[in-house]
Protein backbone atom coordinates (compact mmCIF):
# COMPACT_ATOMS: atom_id res chain seq x y z
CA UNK A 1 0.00 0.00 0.00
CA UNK A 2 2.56 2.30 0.63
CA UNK A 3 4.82 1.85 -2.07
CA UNK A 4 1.11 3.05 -4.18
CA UNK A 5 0.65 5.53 -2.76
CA UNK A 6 4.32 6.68 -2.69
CA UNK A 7 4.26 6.19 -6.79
CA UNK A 8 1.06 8.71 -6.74
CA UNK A 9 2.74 10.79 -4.67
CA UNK A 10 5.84 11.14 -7.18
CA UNK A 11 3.66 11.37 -10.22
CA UNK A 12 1.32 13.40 -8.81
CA UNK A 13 4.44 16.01 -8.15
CA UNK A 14 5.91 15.05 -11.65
CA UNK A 15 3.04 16.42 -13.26
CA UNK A 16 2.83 19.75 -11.31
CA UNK A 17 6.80 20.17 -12.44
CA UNK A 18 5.94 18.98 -15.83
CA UNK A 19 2.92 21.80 -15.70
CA UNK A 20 4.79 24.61 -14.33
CA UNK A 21 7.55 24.43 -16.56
CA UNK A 22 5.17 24.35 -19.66
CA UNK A 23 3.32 27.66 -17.87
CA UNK A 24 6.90 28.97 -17.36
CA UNK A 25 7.94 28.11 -20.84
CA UNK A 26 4.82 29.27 -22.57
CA UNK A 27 4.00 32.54 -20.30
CA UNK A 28 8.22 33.62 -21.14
CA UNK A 29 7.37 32.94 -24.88
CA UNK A 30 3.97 34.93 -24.72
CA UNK A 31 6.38 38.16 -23.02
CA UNK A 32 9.04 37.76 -25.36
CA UNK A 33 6.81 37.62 -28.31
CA UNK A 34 5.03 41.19 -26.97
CA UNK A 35 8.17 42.67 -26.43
CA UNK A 36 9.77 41.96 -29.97
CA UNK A 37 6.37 42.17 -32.25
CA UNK A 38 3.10 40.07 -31.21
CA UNK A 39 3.03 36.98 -29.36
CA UNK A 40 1.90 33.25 -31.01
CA UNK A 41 -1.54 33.36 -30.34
CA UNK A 42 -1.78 29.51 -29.28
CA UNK A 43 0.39 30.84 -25.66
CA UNK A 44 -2.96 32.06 -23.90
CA UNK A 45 -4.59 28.75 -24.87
CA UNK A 46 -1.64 26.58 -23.80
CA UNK A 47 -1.32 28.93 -20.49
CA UNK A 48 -4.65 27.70 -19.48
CA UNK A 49 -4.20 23.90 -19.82
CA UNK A 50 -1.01 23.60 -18.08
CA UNK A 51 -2.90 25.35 -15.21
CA UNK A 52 -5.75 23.32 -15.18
CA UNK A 53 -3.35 20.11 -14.95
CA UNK A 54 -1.33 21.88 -12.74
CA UNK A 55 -4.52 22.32 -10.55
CA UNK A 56 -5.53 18.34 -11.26
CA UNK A 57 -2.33 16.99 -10.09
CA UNK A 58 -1.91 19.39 -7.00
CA UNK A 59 -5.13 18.66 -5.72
CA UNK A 60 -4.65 15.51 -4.20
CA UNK A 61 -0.89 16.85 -3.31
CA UNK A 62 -2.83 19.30 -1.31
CA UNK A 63 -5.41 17.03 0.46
CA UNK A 64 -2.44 15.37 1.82
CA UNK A 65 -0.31 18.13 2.90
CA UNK A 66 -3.47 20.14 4.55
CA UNK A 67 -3.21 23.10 2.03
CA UNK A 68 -6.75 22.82 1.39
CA UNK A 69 -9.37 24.79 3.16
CA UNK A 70 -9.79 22.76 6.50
CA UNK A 71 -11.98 23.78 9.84
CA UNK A 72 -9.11 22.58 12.35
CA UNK A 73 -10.07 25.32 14.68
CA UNK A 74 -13.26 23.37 15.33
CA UNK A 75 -12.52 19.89 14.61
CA UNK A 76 -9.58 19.62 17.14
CA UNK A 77 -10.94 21.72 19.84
CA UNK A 78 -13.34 18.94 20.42
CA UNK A 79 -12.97 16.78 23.67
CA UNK A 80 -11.45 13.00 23.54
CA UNK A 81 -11.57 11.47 19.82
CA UNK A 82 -13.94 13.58 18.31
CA UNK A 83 -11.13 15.41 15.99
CA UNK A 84 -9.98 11.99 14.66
CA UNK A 85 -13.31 11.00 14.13
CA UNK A 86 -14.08 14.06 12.25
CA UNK A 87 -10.71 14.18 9.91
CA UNK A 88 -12.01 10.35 9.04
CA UNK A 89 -15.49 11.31 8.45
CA UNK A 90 -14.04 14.45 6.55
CA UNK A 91 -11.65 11.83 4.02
CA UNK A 92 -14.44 9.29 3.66
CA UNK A 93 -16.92 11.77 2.13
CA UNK A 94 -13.89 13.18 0.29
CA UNK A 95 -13.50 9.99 -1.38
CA UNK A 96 -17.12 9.02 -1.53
CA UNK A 97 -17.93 12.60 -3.48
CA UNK A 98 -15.01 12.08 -5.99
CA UNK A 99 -15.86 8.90 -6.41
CA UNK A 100 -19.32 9.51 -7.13
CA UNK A 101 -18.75 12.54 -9.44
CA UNK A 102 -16.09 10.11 -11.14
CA UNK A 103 -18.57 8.87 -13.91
CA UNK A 104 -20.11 12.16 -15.04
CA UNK A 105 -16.58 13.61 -15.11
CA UNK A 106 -15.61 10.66 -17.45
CA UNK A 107 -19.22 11.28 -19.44
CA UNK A 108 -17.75 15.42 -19.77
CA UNK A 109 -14.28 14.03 -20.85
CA UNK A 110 -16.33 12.26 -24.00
CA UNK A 111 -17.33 14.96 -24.95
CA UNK A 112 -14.64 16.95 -25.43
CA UNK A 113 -13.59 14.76 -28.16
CA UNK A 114 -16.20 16.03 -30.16
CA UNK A 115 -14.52 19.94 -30.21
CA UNK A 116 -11.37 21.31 -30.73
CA UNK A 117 -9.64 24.20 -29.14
CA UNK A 118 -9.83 27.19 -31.23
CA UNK A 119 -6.18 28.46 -31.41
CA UNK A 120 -4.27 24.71 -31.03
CA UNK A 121 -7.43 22.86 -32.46
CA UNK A 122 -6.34 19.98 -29.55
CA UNK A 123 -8.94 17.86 -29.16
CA UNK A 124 -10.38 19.36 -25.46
CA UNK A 125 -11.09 15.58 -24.14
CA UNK A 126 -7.24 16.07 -23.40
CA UNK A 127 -8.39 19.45 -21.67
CA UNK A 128 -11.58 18.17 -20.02
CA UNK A 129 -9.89 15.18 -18.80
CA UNK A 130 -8.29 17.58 -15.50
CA UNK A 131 -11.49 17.68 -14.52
CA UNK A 132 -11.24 13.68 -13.92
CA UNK A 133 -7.73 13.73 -13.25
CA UNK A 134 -8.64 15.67 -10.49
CA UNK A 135 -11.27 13.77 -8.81
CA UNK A 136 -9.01 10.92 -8.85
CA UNK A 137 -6.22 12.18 -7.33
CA UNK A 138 -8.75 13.57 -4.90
CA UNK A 139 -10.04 10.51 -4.15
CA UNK A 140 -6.72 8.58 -4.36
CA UNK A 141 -5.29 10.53 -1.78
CA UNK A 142 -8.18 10.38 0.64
CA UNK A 143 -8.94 6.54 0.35
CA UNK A 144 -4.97 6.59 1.78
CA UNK A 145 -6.19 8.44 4.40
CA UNK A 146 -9.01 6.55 5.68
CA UNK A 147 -6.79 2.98 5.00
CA UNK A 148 -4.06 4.67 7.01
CA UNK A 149 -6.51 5.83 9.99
CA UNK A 150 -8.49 2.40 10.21
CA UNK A 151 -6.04 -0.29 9.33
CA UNK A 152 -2.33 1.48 10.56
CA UNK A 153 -3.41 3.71 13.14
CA UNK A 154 -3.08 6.81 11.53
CA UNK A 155 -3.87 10.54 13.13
CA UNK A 156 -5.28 11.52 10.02
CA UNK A 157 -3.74 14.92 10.32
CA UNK A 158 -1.80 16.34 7.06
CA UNK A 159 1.62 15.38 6.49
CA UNK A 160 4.68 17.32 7.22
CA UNK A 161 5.50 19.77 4.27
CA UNK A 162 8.85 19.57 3.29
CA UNK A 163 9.84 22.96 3.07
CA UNK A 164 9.17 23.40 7.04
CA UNK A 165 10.89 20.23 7.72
């Protein structure tokens, strides 16, 4: 189980590198292009997908290091095991929403195949598919939790960042 979710965990970061150095590459191009005559007109476009799949892998990267928007100030003022009990009520409906949502995302990923994007005429089920990308890292990340807080006696609380380690 761990070595799973360690593999998500490194492609899940992968792909944010992989989509900030696209929005790096591409936003540069779009400033150098202004400065010296007009910008390539397909930079705004590509600007926007590598932020949506930026946003689609960091999601679940951010449900595990608690940089999502959490109520701590109420959960763990509670008495006894009441904030445990909330952070695994809080990851099992994570995971049952995501995975509940997972099929219509999948149905709005079909249809992108249908259209093109005007300026890179990419086929936008390669867009439209962040949008499931990021209910399953959402959910991926959350079914760790609850497996880790029923089965290896888990806290539940987020993980240490690495930058404040």
């Amino acid at each position: 189980m761990a070595r799973i979710e360690s593999f998500v965990y490194a492609a899940c970061r992968i792909g944010v590198g992989v989509s900030f150095f696209v929005l790096i590459v591409t936003v540069l191009t779009q400033v150098l292009g202004r400065t010296f005559g007009s910008s390539p007109i397909w930079t705004e476009e590509l600007t926007r997908f590598a932020m949506l799949y930026m946003v689609a892998f960091g999601a679940g990267l951010s449900l595990r290091s608690g940089d999502l928007v959490n109520v701590d100030v109420a959960c763990e003022n509670t008495p006894g095991n009441w904030p445990w009990r909330l952070r695994l009520i809080s990851a099992t409906m994570t995971a049952m929403l995501c995975a509940y949502l997972i099929l219509p995302a999948w149905k709005y990923v079909s249809i992108g195949a249908m259209q093109t994007s005007p300026a890179m005429t990419l086929r936008m089920d390669f867009v439209h598919f962040t949008v499931f990308g990021l209910l399953v890292t959402l959910l991926l990340f959350s079914a760790f939790r609850v497996i880790r807080m029923v089965f290896a006696g888990d806290d539940g609380k987020a993980d240490v960042r690495e930058d404040l380690v």
